[in-house]
N, C-alpha and C. Protein backbone atom coordinates (compact mmCIF):
# COMPACT_ATOMS: atom_id res chain seq x y z
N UNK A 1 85.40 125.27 74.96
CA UNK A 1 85.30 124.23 75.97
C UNK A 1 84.16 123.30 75.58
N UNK A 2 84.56 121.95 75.78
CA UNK A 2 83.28 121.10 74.98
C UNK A 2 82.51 120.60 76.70
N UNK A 3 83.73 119.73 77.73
CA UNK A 3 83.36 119.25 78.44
C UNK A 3 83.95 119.41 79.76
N UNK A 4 83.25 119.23 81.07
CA UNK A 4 84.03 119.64 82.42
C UNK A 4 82.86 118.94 83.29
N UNK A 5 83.91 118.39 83.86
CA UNK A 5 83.61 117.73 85.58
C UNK A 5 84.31 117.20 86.17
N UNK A 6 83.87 116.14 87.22
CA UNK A 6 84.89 115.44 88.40
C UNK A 6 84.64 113.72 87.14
N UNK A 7 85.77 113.17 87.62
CA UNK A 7 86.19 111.57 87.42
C UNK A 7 87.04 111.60 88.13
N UNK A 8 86.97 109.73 88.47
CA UNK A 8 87.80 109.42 89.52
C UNK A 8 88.97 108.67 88.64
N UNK A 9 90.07 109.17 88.91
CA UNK A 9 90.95 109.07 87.90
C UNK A 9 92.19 107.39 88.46
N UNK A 10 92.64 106.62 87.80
CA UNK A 10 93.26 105.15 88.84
C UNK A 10 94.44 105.68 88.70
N UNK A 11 95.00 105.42 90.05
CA UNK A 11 96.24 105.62 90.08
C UNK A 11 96.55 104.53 90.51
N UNK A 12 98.38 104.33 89.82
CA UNK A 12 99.20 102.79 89.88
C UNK A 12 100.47 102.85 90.54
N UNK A 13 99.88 102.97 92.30
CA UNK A 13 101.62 103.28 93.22
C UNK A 13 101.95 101.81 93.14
N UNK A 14 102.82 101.64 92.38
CA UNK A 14 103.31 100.24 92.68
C UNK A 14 102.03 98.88 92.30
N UNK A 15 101.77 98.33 93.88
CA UNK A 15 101.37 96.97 93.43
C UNK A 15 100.26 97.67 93.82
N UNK A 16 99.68 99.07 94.53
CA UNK A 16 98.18 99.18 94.77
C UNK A 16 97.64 100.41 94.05
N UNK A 17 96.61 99.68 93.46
CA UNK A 17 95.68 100.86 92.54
C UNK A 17 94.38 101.69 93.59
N UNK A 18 94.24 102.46 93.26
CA UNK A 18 93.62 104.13 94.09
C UNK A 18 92.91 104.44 92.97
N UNK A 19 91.83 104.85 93.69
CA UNK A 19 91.26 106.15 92.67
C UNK A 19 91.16 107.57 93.88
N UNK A 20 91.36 108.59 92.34
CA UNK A 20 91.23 109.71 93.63
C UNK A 20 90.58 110.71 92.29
N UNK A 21 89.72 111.55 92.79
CA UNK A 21 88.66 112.49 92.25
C UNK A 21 89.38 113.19 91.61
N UNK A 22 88.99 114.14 90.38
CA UNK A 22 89.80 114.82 90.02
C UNK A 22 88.84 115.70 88.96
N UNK A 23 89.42 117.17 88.88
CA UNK A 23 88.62 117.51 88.07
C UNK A 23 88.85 117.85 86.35
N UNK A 24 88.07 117.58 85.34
CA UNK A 24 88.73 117.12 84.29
C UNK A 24 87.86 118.34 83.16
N UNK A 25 88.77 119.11 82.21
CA UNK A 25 88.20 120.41 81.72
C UNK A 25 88.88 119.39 80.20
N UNK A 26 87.75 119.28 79.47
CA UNK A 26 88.26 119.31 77.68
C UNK A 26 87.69 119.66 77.05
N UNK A 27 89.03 120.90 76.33
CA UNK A 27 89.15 121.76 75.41
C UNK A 27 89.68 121.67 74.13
N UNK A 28 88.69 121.75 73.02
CA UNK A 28 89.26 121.36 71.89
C UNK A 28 90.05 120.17 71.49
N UNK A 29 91.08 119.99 71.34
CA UNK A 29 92.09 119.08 71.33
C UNK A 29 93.10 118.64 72.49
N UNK A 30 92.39 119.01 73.19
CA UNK A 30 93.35 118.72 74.87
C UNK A 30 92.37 118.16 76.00
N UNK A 31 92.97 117.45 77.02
CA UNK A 31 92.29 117.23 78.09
C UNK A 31 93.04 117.44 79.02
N UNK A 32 92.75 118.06 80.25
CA UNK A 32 93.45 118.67 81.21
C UNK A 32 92.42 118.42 82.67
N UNK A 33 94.02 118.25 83.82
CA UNK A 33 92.72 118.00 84.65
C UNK A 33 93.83 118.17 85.95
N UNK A 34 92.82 118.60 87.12
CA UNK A 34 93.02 119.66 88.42
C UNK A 34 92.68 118.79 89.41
N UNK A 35 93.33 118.90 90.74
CA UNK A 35 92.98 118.63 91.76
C UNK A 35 91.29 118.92 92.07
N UNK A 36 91.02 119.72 91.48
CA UNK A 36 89.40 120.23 92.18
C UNK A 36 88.82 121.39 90.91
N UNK A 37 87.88 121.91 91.26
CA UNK A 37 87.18 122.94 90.33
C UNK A 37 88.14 124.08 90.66
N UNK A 38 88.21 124.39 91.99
CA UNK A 38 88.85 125.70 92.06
C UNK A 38 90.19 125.88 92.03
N UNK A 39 90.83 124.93 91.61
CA UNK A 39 91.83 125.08 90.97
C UNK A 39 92.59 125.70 89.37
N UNK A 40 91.08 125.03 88.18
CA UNK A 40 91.03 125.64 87.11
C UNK A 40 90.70 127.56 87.28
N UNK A 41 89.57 127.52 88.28
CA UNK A 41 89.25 128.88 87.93
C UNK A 41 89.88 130.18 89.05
N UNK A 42 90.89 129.50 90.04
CA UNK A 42 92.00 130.44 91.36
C UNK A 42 92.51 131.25 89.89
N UNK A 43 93.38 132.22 90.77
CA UNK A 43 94.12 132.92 89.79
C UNK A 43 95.01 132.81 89.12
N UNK A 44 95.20 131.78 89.86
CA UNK A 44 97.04 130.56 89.06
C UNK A 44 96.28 129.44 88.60
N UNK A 45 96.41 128.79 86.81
CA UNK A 45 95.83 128.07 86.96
C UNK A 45 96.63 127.16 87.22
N UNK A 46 95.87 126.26 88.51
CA UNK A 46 97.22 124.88 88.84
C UNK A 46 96.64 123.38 88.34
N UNK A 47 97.01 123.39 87.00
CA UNK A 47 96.68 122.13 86.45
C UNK A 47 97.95 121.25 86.55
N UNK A 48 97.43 119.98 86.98
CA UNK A 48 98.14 118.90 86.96
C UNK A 48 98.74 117.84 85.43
N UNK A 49 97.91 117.91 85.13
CA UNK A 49 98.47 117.64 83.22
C UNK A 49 97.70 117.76 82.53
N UNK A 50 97.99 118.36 81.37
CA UNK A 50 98.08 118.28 79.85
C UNK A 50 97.67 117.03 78.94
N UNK A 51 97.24 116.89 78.45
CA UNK A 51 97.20 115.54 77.05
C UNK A 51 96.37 115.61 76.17
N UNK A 52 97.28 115.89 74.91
CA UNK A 52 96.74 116.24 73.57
C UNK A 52 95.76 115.23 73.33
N UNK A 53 94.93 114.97 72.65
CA UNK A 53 94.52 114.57 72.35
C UNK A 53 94.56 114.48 70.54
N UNK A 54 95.11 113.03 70.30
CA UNK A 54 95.31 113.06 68.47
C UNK A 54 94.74 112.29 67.88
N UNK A 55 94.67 112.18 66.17
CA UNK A 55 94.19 110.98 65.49
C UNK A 55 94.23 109.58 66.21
N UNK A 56 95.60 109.46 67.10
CA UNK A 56 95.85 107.92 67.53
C UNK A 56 95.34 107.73 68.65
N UNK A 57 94.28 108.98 69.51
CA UNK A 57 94.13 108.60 70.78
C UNK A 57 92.90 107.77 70.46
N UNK A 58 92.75 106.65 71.43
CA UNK A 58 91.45 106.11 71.54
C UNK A 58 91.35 106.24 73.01
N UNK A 59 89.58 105.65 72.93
CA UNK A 59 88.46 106.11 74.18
C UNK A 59 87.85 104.81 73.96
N UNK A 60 87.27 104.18 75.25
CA UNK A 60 86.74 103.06 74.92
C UNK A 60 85.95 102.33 76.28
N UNK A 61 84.62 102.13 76.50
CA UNK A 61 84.00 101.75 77.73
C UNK A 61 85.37 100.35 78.29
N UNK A 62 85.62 100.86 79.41
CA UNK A 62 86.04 99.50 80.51
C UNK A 62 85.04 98.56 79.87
N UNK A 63 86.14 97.16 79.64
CA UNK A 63 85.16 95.78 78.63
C UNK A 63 84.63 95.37 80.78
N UNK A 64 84.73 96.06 82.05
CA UNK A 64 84.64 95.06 82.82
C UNK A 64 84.16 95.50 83.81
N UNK A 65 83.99 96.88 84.01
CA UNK A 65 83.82 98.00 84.74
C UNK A 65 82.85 98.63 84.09
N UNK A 66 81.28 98.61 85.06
CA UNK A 66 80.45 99.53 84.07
C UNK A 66 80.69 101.56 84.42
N UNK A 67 80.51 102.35 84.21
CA UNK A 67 81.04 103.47 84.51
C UNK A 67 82.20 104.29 84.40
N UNK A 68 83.30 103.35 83.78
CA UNK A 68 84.45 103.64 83.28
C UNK A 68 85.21 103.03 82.31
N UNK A 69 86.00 103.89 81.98
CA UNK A 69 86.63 104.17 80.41
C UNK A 69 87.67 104.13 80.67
N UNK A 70 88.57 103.53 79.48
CA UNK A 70 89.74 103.85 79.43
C UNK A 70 90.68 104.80 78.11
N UNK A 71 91.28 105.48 78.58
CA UNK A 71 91.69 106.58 77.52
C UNK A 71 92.98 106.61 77.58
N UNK A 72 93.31 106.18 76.00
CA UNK A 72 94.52 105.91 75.41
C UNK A 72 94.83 106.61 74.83
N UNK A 73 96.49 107.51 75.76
CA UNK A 73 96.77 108.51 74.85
C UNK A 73 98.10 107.96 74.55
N UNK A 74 99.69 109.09 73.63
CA UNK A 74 100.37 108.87 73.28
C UNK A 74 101.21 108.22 74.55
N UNK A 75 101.30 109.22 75.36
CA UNK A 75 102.34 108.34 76.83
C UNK A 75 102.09 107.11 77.46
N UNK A 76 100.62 106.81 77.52
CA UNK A 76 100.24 105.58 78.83
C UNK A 76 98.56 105.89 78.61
N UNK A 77 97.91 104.66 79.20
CA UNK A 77 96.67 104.80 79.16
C UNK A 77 96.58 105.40 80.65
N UNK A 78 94.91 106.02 80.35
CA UNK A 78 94.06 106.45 81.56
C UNK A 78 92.81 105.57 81.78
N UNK A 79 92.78 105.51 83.21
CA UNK A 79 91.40 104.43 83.56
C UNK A 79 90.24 105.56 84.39
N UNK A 80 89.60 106.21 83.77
CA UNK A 80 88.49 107.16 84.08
C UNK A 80 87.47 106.58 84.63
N UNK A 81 86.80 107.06 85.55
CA UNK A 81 85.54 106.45 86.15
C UNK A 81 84.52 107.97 86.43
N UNK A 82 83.21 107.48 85.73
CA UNK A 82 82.36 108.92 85.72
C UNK A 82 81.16 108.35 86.78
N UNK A 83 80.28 109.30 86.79
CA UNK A 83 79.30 108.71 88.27
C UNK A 83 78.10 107.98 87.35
N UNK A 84 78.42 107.58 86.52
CA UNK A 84 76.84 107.03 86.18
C UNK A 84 77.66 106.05 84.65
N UNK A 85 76.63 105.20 83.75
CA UNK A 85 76.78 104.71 83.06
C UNK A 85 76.75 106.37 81.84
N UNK A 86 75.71 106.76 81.62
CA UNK A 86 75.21 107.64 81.34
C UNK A 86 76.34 108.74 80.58
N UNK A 87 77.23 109.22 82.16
CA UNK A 87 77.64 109.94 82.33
C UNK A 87 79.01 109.59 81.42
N UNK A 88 79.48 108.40 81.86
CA UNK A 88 80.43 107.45 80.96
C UNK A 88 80.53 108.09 79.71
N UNK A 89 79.36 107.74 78.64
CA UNK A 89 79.10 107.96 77.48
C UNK A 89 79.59 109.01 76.75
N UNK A 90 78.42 110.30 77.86
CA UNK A 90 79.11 111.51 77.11
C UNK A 90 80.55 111.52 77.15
N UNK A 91 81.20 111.47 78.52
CA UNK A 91 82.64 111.26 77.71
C UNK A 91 83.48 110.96 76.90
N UNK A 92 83.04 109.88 76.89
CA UNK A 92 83.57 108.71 75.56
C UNK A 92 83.03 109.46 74.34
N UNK A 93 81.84 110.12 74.31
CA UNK A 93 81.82 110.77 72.68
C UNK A 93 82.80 112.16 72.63
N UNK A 94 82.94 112.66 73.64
CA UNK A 94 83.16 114.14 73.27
C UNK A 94 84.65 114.11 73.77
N UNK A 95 85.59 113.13 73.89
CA UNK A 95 86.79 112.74 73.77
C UNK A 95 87.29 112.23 72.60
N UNK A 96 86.50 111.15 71.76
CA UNK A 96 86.37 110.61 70.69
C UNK A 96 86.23 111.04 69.59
């Protein structure tokens, strides 16, 4: 396990974008991520998705948004938001 916490992850219902918390565990070559903490560690683990992470994924600070990233994987991008500039970073390296 390299990295784990909460980001507020954007969601795109239609014409209105949301963010909603989420908790995000990456492992090795994967990023995976849960409704909450106690979801990874209940006895079922109930993860919400999967995404490899490959040569083609890129990671990259929001050019517009300070605190969030966007992470480009094979299916669709992700628009991540961490609680700090700071906090941003480490992500962006240890995804990267």
């Amino acid at each position: 396990m390299i990295k784990r916490g909460y980001l507020k992850k954007q969601n795109n219902d239609g014409f209105v974008r949301s963010w909603k918390p989420r908790w995000f565990v990456l492992r090795n070559d994967v990023l995976c991520y849960y409704n909450n903490e106690a979801d990874e560690k209940g006895p079922s683990d109930q993860m919400l998705q999967m995404i490899p992470i490959l040569a083609s994924t890129r990671v990259q600070p929001h050019p517009q948004k300070t605190d969030t990233f966007i992470f480009q994987a094979t299916d669709r991008n992700y628009v991540l938001q961490a609680e700090g500039t700071n906090e941003r970073d480490v992500w962006v390296q240890a995804i990267g």
